[in-house]
PDB file of N, CA and C in Angstrom:
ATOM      1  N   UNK A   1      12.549   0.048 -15.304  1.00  0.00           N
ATOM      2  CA  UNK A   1      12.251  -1.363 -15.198  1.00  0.00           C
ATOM      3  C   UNK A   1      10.770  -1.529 -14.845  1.00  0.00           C
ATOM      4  N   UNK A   2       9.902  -2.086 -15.809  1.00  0.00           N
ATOM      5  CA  UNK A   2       8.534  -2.287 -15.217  1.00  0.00           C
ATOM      6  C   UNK A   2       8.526  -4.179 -14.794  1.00  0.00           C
ATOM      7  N   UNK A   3       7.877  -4.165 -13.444  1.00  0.00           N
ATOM      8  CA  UNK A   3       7.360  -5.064 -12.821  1.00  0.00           C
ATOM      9  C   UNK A   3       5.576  -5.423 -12.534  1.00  0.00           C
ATOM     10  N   UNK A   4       5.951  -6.900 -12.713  1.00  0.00           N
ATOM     11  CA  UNK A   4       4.066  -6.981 -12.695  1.00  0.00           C
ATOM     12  C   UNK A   4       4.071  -7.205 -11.816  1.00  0.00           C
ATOM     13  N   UNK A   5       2.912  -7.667 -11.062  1.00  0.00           N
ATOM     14  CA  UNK A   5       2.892  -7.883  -9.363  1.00  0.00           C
ATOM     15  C   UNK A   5       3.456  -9.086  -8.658  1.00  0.00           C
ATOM     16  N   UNK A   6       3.569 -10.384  -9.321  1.00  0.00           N
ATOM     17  CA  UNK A   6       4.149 -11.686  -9.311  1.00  0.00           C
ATOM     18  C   UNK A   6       5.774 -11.514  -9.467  1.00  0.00           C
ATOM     19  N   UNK A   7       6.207 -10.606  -9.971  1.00  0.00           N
ATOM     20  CA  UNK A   7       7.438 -10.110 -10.312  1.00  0.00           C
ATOM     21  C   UNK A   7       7.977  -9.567  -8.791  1.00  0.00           C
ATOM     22  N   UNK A   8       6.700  -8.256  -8.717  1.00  0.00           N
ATOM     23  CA  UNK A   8       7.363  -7.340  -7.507  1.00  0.00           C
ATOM     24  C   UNK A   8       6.683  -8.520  -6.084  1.00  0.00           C
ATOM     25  N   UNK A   9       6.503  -9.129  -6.069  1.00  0.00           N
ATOM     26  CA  UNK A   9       6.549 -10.288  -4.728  1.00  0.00           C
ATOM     27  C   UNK A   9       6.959 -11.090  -4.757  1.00  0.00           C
ATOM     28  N   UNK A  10       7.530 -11.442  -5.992  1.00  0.00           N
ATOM     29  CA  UNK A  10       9.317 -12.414  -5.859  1.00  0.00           C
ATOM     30  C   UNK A  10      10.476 -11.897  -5.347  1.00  0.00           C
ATOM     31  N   UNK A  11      10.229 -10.456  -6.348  1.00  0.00           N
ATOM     32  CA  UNK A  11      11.363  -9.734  -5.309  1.00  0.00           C
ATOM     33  C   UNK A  11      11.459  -9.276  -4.146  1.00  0.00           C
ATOM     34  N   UNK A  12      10.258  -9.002  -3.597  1.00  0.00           N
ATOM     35  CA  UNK A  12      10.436  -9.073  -1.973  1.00  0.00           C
ATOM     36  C   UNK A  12      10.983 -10.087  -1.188  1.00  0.00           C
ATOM     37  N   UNK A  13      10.135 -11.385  -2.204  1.00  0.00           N
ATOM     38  CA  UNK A  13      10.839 -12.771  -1.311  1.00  0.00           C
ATOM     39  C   UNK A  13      12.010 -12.971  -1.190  1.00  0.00           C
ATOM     40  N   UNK A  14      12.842 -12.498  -2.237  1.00  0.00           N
ATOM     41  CA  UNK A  14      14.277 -12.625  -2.396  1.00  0.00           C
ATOM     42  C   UNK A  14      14.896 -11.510  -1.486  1.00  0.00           C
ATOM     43  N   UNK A  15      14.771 -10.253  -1.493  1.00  0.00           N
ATOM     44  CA  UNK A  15      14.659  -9.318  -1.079  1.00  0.00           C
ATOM     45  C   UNK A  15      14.888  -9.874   0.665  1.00  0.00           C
ATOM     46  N   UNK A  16      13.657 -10.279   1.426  1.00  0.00           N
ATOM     47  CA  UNK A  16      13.751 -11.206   2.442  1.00  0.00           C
ATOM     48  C   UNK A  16      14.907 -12.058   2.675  1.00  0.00           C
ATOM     49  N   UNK A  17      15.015 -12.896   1.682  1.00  0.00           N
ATOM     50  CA  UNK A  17      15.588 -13.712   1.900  1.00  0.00           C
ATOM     51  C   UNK A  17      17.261 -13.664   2.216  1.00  0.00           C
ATOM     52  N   UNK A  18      17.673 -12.484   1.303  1.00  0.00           N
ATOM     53  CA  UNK A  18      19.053 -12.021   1.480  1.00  0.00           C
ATOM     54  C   UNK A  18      19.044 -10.790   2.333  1.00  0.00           C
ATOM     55  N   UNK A  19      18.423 -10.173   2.743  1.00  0.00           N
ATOM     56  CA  UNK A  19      18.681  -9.005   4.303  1.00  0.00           C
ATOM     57  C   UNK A  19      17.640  -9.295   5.241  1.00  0.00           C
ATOM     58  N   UNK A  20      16.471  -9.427   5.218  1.00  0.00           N
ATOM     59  CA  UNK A  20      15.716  -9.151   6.302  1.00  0.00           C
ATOM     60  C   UNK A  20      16.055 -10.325   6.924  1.00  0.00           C
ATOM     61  N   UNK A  21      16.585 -11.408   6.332  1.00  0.00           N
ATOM     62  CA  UNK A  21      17.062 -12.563   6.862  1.00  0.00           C
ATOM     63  C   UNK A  21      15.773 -13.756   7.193  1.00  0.00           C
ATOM     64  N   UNK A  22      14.822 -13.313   7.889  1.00  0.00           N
ATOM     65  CA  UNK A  22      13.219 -13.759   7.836  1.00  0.00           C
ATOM     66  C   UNK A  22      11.827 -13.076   7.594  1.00  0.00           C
ATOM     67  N   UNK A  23      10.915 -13.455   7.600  1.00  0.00           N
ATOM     68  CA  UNK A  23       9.775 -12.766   7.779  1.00  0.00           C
ATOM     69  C   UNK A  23       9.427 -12.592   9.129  1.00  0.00           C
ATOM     70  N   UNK A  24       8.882 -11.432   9.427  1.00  0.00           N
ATOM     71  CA  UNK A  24       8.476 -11.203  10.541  1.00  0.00           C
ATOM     72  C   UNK A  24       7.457 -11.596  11.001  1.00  0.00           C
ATOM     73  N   UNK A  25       7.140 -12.078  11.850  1.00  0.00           N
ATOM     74  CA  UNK A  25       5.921 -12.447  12.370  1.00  0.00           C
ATOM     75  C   UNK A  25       4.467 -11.762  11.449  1.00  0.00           C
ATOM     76  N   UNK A  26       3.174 -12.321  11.310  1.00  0.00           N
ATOM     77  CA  UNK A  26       2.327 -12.019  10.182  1.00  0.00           C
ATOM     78  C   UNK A  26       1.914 -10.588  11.618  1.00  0.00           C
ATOM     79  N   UNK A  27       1.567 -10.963  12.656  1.00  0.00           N
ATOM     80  CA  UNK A  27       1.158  -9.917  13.563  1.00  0.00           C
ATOM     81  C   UNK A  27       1.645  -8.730  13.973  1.00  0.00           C
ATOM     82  N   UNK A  28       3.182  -8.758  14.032  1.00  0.00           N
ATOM     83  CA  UNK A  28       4.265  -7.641  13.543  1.00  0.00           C
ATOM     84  C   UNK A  28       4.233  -6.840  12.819  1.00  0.00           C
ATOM     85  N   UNK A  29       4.223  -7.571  11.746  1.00  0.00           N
ATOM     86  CA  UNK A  29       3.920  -6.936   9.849  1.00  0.00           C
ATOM     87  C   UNK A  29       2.585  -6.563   9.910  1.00  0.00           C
ATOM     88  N   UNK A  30       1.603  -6.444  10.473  1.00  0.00           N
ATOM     89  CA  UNK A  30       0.283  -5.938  10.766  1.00  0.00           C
ATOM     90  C   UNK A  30       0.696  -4.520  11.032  1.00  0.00           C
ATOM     91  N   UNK A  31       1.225  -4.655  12.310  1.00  0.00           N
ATOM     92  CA  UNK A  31       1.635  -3.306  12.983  1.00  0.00           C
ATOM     93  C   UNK A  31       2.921  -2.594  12.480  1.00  0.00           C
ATOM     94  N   UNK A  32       3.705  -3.033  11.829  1.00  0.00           N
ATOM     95  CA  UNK A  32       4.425  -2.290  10.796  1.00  0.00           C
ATOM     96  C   UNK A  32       3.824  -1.818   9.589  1.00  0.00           C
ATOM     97  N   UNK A  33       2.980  -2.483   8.932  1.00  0.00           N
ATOM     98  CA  UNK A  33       1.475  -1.499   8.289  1.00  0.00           C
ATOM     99  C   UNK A  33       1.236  -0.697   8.696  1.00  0.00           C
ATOM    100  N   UNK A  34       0.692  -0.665  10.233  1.00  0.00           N
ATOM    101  CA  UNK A  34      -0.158   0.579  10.331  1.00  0.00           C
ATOM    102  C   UNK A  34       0.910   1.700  10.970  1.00  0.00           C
ATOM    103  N   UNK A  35       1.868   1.066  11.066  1.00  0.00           N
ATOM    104  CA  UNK A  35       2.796   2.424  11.068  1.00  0.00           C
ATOM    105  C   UNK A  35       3.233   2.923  10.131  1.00  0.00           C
ATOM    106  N   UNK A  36       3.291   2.494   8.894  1.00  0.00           N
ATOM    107  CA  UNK A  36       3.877   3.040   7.493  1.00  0.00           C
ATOM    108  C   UNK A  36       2.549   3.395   7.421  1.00  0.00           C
ATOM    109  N   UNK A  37       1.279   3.488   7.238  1.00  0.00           N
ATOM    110  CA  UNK A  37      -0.056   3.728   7.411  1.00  0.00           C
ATOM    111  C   UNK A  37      -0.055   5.534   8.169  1.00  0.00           C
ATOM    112  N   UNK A  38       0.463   5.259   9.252  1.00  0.00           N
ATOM    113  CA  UNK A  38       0.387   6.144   9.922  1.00  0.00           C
ATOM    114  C   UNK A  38       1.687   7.364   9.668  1.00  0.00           C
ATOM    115  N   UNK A  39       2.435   6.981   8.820  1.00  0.00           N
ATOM    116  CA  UNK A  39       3.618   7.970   8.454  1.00  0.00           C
ATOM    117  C   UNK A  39       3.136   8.728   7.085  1.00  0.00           C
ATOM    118  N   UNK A  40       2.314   7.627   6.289  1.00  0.00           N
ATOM    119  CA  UNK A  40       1.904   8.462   5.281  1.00  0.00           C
ATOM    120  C   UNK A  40       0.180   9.062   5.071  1.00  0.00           C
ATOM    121  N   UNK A  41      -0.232   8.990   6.439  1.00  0.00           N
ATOM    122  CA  UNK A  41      -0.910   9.963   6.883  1.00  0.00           C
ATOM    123  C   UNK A  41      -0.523  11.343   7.833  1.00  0.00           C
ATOM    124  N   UNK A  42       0.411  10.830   8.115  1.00  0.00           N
ATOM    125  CA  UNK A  42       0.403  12.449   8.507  1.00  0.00           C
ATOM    126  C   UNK A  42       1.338  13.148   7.649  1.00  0.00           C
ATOM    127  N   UNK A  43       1.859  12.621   6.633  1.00  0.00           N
ATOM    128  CA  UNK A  43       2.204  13.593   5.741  1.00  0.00           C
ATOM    129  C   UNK A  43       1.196  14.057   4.461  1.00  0.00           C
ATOM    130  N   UNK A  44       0.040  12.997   4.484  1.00  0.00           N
ATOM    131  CA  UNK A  44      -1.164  13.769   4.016  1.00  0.00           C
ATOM    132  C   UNK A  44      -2.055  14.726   4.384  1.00  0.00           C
ATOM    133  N   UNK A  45      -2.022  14.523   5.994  1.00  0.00           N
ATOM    134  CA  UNK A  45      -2.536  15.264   6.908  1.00  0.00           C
ATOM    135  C   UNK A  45      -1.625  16.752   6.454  1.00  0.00           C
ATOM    136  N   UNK A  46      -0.782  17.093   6.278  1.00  0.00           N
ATOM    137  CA  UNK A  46       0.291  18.048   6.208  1.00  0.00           C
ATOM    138  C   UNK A  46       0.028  18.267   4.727  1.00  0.00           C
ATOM    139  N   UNK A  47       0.033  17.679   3.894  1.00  0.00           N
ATOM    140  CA  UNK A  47       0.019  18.177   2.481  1.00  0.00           C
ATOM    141  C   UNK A  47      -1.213  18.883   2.145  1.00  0.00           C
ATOM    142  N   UNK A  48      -2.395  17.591   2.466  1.00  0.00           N
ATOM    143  CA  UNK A  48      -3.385  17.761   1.650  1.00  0.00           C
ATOM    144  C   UNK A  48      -4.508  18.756   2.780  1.00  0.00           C
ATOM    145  N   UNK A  49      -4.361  18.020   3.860  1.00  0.00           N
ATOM    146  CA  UNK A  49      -5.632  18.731   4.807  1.00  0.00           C
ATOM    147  C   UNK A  49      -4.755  19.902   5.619  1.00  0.00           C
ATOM    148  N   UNK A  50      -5.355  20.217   6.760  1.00  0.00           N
ATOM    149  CA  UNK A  50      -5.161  21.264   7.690  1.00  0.00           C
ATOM    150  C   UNK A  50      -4.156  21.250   8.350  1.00  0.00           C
ATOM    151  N   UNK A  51      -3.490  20.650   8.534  1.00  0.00           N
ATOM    152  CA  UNK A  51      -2.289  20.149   9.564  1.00  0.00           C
ATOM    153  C   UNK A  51      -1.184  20.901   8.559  1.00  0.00           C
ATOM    154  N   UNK A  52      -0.334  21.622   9.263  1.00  0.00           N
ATOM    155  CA  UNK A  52       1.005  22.447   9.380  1.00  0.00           C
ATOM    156  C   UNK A  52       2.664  21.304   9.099  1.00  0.00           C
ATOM    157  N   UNK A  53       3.204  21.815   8.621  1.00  0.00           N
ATOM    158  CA  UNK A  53       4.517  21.435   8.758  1.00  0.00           C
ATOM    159  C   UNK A  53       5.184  21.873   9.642  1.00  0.00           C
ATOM    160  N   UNK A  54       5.905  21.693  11.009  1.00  0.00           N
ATOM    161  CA  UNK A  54       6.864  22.541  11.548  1.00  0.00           C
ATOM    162  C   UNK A  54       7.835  22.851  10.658  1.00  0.00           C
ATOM    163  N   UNK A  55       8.927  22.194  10.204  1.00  0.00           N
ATOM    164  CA  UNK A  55       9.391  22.939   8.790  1.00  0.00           C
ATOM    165  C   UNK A  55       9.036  21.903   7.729  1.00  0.00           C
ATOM    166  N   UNK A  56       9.448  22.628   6.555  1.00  0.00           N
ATOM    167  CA  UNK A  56       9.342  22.030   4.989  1.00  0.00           C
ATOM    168  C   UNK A  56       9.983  21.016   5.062  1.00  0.00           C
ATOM    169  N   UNK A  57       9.890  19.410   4.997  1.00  0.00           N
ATOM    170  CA  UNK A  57      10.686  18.365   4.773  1.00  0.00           C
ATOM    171  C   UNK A  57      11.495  18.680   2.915  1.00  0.00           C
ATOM    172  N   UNK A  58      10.731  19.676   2.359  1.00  0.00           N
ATOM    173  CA  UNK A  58      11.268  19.259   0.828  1.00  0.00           C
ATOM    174  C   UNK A  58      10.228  19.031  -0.079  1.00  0.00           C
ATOM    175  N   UNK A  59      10.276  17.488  -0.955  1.00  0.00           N
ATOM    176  CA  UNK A  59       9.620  17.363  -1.819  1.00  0.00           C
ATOM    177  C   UNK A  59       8.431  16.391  -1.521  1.00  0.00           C
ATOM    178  N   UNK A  60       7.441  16.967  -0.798  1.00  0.00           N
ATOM    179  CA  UNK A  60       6.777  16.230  -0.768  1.00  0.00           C
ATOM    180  C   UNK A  60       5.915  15.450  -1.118  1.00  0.00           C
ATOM    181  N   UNK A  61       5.928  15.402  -2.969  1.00  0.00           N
ATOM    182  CA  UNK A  61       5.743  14.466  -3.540  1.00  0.00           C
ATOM    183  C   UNK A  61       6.323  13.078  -3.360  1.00  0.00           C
ATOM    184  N   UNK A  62       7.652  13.044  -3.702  1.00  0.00           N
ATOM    185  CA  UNK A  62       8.338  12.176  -3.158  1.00  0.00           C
ATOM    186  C   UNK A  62       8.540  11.559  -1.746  1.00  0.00           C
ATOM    187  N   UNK A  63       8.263  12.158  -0.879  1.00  0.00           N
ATOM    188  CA  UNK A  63       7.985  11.585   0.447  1.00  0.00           C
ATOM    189  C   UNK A  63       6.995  10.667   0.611  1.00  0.00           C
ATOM    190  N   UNK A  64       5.818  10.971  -0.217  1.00  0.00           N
ATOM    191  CA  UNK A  64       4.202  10.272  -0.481  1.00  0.00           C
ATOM    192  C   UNK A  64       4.318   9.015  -1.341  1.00  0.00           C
ATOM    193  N   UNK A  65       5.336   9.577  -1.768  1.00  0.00           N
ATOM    194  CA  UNK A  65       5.356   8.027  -2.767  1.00  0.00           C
ATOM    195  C   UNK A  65       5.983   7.021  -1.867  1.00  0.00           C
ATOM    196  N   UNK A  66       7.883   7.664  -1.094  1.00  0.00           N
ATOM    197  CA  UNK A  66       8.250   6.314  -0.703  1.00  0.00           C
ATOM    198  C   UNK A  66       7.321   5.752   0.324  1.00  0.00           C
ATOM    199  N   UNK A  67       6.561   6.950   0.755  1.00  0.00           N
ATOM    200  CA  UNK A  67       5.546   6.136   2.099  1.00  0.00           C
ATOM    201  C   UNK A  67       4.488   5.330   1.559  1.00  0.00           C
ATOM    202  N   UNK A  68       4.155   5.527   0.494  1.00  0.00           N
ATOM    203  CA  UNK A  68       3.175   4.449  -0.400  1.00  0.00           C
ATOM    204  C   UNK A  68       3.654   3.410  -0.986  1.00  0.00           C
ATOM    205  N   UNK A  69       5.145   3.556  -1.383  1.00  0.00           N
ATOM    206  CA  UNK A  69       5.834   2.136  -1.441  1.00  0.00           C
ATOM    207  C   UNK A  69       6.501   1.591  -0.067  1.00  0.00           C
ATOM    208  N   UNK A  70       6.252   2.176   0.550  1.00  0.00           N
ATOM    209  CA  UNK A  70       6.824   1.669   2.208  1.00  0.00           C
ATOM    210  C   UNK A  70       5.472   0.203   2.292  1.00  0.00           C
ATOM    211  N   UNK A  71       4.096   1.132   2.320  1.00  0.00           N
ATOM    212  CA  UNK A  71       2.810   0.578   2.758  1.00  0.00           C
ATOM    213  C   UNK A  71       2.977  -0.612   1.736  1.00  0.00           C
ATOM    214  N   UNK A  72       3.419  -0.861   0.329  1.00  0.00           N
ATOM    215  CA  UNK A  72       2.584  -1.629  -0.399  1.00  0.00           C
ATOM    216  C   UNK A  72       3.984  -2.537  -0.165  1.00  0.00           C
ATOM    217  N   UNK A  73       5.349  -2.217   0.629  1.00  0.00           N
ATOM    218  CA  UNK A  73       6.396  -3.830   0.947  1.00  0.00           C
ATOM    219  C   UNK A  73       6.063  -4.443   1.960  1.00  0.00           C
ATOM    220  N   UNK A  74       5.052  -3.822   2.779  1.00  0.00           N
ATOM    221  CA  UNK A  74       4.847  -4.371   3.771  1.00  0.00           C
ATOM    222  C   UNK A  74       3.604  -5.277   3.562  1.00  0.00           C
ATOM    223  N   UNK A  75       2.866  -4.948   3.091  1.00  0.00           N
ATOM    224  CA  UNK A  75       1.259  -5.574   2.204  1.00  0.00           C
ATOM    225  C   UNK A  75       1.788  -6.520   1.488  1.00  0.00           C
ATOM    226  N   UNK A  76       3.317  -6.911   0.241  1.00  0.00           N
ATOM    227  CA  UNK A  76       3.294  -7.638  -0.280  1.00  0.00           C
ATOM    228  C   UNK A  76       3.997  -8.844   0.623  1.00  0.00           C
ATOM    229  N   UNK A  77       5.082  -8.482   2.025  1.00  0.00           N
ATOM    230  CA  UNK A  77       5.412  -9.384   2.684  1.00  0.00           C
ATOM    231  C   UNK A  77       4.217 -10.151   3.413  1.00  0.00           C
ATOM    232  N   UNK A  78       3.133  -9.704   4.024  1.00  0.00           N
ATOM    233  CA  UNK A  78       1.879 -10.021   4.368  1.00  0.00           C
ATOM    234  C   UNK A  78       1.434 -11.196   3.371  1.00  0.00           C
ATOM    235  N   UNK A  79       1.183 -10.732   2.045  1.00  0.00           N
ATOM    236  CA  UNK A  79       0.750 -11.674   1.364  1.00  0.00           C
ATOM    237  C   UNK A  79       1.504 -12.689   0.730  1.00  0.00           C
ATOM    238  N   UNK A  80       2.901 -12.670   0.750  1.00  0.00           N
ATOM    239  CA  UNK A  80       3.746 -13.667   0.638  1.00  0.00           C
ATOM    240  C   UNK A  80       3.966 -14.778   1.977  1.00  0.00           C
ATOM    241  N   UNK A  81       4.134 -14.466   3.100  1.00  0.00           N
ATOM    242  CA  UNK A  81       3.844 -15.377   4.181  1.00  0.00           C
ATOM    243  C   UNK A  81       2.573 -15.871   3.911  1.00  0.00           C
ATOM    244  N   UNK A  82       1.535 -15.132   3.783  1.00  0.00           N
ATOM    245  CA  UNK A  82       0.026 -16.435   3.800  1.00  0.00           C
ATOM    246  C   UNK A  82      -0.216 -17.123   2.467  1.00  0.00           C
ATOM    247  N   UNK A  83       0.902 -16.530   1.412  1.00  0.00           N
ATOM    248  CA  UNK A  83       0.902 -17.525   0.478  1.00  0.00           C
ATOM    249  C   UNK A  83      -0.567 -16.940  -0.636  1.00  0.00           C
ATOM    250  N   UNK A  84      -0.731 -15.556  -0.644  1.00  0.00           N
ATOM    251  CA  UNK A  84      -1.803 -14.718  -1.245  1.00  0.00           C
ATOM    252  C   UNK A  84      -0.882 -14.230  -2.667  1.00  0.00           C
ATOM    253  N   UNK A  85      -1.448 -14.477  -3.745  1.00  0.00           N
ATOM    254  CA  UNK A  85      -1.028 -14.159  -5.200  1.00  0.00           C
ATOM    255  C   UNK A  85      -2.057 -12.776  -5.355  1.00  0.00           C
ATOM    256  N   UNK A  86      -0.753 -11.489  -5.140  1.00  0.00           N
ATOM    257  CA  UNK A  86      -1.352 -10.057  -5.088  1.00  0.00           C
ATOM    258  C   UNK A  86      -1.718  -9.566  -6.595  1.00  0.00           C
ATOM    259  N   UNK A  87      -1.430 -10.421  -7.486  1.00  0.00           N
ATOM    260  CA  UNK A  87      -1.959 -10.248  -9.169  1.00  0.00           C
ATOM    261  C   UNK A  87      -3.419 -10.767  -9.149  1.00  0.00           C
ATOM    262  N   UNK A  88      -3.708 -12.121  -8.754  1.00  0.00           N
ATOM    263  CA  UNK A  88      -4.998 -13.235  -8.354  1.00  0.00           C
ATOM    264  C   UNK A  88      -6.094 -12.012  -7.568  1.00  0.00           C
ATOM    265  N   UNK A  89      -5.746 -11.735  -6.254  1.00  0.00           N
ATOM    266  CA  UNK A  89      -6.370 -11.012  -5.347  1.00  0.00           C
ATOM    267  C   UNK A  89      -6.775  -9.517  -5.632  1.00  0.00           C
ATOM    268  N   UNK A  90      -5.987  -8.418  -6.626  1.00  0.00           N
ATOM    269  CA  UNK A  90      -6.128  -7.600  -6.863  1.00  0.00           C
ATOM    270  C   UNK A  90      -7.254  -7.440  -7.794  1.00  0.00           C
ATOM    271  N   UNK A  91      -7.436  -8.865  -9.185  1.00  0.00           N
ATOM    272  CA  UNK A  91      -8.145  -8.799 -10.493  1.00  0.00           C
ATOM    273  C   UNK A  91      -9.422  -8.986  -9.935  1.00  0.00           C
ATOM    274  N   UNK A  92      -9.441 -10.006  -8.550  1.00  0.00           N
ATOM    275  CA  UNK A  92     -11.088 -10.299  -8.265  1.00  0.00           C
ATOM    276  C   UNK A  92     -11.279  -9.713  -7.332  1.00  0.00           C
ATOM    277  N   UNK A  93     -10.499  -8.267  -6.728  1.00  0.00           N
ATOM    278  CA  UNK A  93     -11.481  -7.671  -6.023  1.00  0.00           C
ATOM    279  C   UNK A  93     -12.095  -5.953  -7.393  1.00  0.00           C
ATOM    280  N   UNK A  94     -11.012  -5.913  -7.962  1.00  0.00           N
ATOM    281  CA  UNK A  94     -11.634  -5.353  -9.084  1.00  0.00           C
ATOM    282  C   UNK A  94     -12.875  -6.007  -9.809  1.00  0.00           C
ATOM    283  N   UNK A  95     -12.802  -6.891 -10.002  1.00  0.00           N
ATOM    284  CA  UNK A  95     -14.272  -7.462 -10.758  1.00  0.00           C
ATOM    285  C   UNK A  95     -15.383  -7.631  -9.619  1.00  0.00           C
ATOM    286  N   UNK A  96     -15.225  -7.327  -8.871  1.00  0.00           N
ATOM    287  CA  UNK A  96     -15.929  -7.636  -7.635  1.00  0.00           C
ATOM    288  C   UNK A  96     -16.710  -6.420  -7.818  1.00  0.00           C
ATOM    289  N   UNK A  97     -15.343  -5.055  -7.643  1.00  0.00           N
ATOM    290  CA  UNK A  97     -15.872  -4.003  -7.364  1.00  0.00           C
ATOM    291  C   UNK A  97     -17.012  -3.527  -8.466  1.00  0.00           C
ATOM    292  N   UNK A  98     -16.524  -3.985  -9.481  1.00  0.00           N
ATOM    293  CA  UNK A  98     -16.619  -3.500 -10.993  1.00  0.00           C
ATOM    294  C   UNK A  98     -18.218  -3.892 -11.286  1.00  0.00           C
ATOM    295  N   UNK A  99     -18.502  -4.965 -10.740  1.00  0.00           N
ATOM    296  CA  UNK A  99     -20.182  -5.761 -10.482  1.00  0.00           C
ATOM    297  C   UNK A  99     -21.076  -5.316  -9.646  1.00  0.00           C
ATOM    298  N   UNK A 100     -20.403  -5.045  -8.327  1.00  0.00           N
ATOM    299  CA  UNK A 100     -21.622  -4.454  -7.214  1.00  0.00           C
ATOM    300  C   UNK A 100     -21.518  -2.941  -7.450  1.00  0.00           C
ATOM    301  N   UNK A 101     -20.475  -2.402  -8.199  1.00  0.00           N
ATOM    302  CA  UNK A 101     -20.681  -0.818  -8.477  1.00  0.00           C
ATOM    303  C   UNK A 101     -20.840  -0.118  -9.686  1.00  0.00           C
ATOM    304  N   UNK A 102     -21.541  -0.990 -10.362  1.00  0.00           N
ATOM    305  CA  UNK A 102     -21.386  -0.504 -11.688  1.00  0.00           C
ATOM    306  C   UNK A 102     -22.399   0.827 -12.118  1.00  0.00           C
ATOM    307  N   UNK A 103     -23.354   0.576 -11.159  1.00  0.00           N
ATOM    308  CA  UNK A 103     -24.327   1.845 -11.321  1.00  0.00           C
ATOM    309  C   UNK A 103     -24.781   3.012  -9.968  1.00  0.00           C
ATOM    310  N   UNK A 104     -23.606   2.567  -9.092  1.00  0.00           N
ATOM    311  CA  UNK A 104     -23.851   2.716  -7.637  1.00  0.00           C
ATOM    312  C   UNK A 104     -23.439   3.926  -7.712  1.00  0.00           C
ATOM    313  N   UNK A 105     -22.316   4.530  -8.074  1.00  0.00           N
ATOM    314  CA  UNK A 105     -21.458   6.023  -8.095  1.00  0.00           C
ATOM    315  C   UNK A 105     -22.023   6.747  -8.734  1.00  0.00           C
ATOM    316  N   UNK A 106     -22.699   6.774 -10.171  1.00  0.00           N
ATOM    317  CA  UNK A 106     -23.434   7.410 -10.788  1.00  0.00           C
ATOM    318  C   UNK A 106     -24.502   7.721 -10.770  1.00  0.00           C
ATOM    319  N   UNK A 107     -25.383   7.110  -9.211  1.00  0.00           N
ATOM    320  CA  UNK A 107     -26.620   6.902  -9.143  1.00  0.00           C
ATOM    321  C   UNK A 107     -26.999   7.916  -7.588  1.00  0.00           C
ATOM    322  N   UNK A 108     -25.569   7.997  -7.053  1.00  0.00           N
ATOM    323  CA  UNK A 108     -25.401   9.349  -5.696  1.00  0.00           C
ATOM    324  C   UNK A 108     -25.199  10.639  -6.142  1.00  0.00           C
ATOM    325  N   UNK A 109     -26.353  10.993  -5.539  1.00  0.00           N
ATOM    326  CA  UNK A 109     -26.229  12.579  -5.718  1.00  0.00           C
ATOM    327  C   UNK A 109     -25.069  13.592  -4.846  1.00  0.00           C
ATOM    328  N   UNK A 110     -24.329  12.640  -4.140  1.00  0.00           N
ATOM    329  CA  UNK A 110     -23.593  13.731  -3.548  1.00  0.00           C
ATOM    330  C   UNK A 110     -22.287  13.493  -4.283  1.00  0.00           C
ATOM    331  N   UNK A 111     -21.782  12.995  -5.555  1.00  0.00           N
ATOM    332  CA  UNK A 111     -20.868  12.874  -6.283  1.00  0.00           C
ATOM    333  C   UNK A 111     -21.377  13.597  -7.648  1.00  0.00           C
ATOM    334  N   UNK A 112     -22.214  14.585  -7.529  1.00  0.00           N
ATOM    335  CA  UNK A 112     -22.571  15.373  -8.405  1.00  0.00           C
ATOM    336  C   UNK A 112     -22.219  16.819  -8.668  1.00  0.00           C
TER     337      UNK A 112
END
């Protein structure tokens, strides 16, 4: 099933609406970010950098992902309470990026 982004933050709303029962406070959902934030860093910390596993959880591909779709239900409930269109917000910070960096990456020598 592919979803566009207006799609996948309807379905959260609905999603909400039939279990989570409400939205959580916007300041809550901050700090439930940075704890899904913080779960799928330390399993990067463990994958990618120096940090050890006490044991093997498994597949830790899949662990990285649900923790990256953990981070991005919590980002789209965020932007559904303040009423932020994550299709709108995503295109103009890309064109944003796409303008002030267009010669910026290619122009550092330490990406050489």
């Amino acid at each position: 099933m592919e979803l566009t982004c207006n799609d996948y933050q309807s379905k959260v709303d609905d999603w909400i609406q039939s279990f989570g029962v409400r939205y959580f406070e916007e300041k809550t959902n901050m700090l439930i970010l940075m704890e899904e934030v913080g779960e799928l860093s330390r399993l990067m910390s463990r994958v990618y950098g120096e940090q050890s596993f006490k044991e093997d959880p498994g597949n830790h591909k899949k662990l990285i992902e649900d923790e990256l779709a953990d981070v991005f239900f919590v980002l789209t409930c965020l932007c559904n309470q303040m009423d932020i269109n994550i299709q709108e917000v995503l295109i103009k910070n890309l064109n944003k990026k796409s303008t002030r960096d267009s010669k910026r990456h290619h122009k550092n020598p330490k990406l050489r």
